[in-house]
N, C-alpha and C. Protein backbone atom coordinates (compact mmCIF):
# COMPACT_ATOMS: atom_id res chain seq x y z
N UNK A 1 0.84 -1.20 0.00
CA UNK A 1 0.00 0.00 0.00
C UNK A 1 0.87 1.25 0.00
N UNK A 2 0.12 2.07 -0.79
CA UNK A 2 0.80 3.18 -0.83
C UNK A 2 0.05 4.70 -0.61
N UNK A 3 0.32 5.32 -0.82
CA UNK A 3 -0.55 7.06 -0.80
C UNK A 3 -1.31 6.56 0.26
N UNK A 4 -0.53 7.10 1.39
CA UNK A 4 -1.38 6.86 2.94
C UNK A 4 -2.13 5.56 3.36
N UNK A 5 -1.96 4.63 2.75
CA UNK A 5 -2.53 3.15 3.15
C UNK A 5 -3.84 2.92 2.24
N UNK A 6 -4.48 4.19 1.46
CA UNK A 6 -6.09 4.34 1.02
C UNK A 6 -5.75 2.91 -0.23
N UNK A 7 -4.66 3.36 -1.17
CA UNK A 7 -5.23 2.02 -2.34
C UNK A 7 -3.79 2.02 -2.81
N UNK A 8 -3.53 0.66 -3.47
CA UNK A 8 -1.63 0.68 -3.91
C UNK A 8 -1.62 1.38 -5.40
N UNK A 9 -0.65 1.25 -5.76
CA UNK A 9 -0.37 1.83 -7.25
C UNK A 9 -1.47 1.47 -8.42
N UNK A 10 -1.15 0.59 -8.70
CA UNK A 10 -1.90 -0.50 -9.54
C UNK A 10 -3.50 0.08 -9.41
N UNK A 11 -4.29 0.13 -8.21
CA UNK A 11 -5.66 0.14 -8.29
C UNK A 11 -5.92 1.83 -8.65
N UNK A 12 -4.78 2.48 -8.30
CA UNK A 12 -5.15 4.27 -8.79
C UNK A 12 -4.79 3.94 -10.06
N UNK A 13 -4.38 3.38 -10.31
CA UNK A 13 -4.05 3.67 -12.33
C UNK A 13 -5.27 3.04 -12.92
N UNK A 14 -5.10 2.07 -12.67
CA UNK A 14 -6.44 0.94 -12.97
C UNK A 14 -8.01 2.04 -12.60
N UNK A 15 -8.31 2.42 -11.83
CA UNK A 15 -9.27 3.52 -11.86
C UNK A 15 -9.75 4.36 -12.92
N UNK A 16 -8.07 5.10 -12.65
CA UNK A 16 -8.12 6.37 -13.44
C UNK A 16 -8.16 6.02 -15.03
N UNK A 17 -7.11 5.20 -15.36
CA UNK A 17 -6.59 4.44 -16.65
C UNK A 17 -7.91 4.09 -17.48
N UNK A 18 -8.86 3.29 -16.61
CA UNK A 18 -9.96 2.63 -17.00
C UNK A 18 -11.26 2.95 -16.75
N UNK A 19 -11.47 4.09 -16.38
CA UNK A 19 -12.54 4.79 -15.53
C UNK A 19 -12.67 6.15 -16.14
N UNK A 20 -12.58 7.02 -15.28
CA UNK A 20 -12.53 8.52 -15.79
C UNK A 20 -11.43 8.85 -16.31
N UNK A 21 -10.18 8.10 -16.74
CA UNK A 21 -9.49 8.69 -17.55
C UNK A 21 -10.31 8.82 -19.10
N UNK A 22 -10.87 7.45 -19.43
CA UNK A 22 -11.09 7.40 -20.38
C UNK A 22 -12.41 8.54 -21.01
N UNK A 23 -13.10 9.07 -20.37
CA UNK A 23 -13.79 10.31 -20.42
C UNK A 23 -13.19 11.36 -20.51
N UNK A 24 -12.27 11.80 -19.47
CA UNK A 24 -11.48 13.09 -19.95
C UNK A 24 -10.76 12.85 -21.01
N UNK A 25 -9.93 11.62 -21.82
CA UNK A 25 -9.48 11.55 -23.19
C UNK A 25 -10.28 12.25 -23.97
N UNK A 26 -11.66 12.01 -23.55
CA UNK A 26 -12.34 12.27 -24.82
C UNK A 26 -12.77 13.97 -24.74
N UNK A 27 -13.38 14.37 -23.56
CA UNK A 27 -13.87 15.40 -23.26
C UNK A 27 -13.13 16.65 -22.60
N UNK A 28 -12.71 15.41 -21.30
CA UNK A 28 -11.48 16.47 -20.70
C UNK A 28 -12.71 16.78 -19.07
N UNK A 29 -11.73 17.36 -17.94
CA UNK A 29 -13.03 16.89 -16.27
C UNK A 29 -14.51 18.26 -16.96
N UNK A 30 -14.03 19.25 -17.29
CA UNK A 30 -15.65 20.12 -17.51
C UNK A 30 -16.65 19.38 -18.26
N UNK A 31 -15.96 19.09 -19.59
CA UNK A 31 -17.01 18.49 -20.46
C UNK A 31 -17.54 17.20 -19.58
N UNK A 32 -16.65 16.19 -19.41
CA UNK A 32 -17.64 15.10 -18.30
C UNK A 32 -18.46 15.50 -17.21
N UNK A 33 -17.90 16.65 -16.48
CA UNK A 33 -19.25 16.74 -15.88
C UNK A 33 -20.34 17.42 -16.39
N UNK A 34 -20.67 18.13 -17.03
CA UNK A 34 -21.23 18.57 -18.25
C UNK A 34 -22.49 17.46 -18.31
N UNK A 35 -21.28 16.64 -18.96
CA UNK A 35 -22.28 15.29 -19.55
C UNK A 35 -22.97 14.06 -18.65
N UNK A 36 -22.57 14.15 -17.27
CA UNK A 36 -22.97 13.85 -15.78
C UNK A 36 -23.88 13.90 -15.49
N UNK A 37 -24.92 15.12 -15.73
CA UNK A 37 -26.51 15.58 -15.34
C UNK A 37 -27.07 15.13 -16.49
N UNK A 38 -28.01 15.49 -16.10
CA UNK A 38 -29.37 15.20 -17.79
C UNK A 38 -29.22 17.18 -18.08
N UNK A 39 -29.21 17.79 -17.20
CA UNK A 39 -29.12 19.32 -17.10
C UNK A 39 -27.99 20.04 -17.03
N UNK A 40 -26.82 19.30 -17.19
CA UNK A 40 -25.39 19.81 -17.69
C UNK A 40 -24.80 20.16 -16.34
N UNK A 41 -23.64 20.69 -16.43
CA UNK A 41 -22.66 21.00 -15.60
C UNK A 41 -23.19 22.01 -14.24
N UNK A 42 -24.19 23.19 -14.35
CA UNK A 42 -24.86 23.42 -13.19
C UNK A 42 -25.25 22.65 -12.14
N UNK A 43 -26.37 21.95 -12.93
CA UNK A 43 -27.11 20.90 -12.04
C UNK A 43 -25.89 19.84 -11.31
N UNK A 44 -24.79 19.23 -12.18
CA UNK A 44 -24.47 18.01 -11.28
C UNK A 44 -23.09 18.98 -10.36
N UNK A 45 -22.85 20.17 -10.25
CA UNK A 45 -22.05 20.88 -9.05
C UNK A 45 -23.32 21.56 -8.10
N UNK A 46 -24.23 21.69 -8.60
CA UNK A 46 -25.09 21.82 -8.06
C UNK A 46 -25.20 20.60 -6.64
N UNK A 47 -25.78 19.28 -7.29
CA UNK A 47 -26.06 18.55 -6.90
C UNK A 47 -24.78 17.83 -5.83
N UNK A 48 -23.76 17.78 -6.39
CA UNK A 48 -22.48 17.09 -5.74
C UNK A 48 -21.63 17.89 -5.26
N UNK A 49 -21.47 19.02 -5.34
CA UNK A 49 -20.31 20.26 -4.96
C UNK A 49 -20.25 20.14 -3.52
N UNK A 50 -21.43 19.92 -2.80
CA UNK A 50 -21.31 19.71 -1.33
C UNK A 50 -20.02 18.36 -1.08
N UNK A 51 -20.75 17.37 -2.09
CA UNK A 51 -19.95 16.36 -1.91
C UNK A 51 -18.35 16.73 -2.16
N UNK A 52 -17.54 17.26 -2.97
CA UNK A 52 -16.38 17.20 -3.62
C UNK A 52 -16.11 18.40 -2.47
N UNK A 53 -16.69 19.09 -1.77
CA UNK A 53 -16.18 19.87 -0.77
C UNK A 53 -15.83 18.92 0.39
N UNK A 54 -16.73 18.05 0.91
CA UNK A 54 -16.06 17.25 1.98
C UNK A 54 -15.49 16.08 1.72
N UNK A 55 -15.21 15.87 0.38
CA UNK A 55 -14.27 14.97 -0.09
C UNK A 55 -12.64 15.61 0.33
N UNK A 56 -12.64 16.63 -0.08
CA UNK A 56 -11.30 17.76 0.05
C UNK A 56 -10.99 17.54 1.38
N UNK A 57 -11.83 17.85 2.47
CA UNK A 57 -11.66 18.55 3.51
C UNK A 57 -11.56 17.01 4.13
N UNK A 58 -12.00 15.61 3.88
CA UNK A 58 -12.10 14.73 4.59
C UNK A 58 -10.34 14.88 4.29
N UNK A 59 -9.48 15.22 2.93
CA UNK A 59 -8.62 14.24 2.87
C UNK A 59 -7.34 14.98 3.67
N UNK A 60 -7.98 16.12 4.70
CA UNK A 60 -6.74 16.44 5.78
C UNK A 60 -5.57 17.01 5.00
N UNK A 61 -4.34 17.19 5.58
CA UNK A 61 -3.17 17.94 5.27
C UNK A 61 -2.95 17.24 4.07
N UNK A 62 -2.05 18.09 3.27
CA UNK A 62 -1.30 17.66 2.31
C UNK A 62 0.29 16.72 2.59
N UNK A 63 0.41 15.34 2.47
CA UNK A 63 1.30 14.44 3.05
C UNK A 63 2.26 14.87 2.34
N UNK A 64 3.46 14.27 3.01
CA UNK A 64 4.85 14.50 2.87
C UNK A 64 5.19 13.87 1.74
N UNK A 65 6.00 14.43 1.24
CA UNK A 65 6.36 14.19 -0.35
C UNK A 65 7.98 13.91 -0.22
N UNK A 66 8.46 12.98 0.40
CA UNK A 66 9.88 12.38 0.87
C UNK A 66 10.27 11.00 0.39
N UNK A 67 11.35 11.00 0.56
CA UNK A 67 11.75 9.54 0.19
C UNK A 67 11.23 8.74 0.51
N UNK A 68 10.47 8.34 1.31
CA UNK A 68 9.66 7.11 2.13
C UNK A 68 8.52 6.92 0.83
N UNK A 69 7.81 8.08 0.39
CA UNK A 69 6.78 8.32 -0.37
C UNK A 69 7.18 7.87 -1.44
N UNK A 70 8.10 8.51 -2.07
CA UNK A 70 8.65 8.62 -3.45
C UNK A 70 9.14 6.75 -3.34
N UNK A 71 9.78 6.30 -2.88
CA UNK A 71 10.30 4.83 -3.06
C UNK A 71 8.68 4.00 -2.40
N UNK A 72 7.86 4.35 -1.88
CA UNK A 72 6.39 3.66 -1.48
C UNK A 72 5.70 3.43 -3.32
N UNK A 73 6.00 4.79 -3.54
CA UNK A 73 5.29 4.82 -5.00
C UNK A 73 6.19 4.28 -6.35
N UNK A 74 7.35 4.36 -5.85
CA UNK A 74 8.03 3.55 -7.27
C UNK A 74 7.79 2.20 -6.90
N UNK A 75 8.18 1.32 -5.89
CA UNK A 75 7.63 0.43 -5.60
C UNK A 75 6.48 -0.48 -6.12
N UNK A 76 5.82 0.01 -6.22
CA UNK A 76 4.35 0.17 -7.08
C UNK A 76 4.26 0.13 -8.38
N UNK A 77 4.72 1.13 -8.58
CA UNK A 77 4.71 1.00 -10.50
C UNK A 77 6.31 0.23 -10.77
N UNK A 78 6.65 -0.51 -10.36
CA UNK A 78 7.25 -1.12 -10.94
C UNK A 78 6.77 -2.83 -10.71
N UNK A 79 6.07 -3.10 -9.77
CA UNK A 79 5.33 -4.25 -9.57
C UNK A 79 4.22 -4.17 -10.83
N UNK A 80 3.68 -3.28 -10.78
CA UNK A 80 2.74 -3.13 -11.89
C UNK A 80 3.16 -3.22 -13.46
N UNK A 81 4.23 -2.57 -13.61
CA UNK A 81 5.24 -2.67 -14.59
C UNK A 81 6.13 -4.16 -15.16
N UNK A 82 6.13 -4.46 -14.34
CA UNK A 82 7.21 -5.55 -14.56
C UNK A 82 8.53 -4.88 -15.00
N UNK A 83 8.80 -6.42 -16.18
CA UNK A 83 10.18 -5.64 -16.57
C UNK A 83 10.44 -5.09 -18.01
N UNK A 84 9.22 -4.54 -18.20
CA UNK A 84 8.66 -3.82 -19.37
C UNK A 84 10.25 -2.39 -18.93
N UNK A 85 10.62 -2.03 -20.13
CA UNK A 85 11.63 -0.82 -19.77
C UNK A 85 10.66 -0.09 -20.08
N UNK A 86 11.13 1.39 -19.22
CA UNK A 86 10.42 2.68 -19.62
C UNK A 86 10.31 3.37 -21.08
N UNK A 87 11.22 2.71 -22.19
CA UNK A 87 11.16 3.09 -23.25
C UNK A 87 10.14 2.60 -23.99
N UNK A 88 9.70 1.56 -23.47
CA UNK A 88 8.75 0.36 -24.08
C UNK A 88 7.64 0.94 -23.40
N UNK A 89 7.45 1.67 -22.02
CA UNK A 89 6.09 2.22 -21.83
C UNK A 89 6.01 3.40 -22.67
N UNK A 90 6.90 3.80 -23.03
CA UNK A 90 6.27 5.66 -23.77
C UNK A 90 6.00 5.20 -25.07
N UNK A 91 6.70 3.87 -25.89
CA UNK A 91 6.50 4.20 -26.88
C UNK A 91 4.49 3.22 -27.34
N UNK A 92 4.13 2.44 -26.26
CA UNK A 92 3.22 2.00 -25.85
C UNK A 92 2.13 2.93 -26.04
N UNK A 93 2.28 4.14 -25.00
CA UNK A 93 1.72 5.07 -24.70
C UNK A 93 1.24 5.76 -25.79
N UNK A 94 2.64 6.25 -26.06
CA UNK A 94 2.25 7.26 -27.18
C UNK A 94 1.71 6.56 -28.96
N UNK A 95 1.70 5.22 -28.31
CA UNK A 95 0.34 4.93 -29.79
C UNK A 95 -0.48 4.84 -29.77
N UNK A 96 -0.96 4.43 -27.93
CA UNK A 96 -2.51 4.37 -27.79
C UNK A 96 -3.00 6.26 -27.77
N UNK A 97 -1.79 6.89 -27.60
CA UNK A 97 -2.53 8.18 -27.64
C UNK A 97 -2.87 8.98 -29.04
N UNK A 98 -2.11 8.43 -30.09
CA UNK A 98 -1.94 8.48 -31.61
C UNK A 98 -3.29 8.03 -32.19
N UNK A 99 -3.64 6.54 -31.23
CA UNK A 99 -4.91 6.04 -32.01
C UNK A 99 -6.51 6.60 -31.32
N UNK A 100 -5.66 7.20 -30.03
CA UNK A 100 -7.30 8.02 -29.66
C UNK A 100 -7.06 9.11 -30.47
N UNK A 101 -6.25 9.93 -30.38
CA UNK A 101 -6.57 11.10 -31.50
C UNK A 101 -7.25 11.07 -33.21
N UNK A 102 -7.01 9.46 -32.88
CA UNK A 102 -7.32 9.41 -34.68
C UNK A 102 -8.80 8.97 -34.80
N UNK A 103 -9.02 8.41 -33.77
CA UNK A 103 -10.75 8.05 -33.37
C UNK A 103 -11.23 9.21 -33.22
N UNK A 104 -10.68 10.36 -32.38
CA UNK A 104 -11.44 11.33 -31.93
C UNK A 104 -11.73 12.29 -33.21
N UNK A 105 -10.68 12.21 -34.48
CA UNK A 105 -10.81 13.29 -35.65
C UNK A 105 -12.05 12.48 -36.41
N UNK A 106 -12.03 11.02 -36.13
CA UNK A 106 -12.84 10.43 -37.23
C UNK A 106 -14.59 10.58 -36.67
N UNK A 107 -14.45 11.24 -35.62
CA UNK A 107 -16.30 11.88 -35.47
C UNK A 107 -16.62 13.12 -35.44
N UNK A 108 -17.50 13.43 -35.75
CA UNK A 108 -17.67 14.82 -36.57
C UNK A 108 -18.07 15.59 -35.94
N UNK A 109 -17.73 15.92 -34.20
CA UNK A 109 -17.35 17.21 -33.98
C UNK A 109 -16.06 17.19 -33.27
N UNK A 110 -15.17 15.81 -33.16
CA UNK A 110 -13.99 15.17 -32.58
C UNK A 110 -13.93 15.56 -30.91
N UNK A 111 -15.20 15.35 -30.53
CA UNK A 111 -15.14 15.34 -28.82
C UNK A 111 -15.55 13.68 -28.72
């Protein structure tokens, strides 16, 4: 476990990676929430802003950003990683990001 004991590496990527990343690819955080309500972006800060306020405030001080942290979190992505080299993740990366851009031009207003 890492980032304060809440979830290890792997399950924040896996989230984000597979979850709301894949919405902001497309839209980006306004436009998803936007697209969140049936009544657009008013209504769902409307509706949840209370929430994302004591989400903030539940998550206390801002933690230490030290070696303990920094080797907690490499730790992590490299279990997750294997022994994939880092050259082999960017160049990974940067095709799945080549082929969302090319999905995103091929609809006709490319959001």
């Amino acid at each position: 476990m890492c980032c304060l004991g809440v979830a290890d590496v792997n399950a924040v990527d896996t989230t984000v990676r597979d979850g709301i990343g894949l919405r902001w690819a497309v839209m980006g955080p306004f436009g998803v929430a936007n697209t969140n309500a049936d009544e657009g972006i008013r209504q769902y800060y409307r509706r949840y802003g209370s929430a994302y306020l004591a989400l903030m405030n539940d998550l206390g001080p801002t933690p230490a950003f030290n070696e303990a942290m920094i080797q907690a979190v490499a730790a992590g992505v490299d279990q997750m990683t294997g022994s994939e080299s880092t050259a082999d993740q960017q160049h990974r990366r940067d095709q799945l990001i080549l082929r969302i851009h090319q999905l995103k031009g091929e609809t006709s207003r490319g959001v």
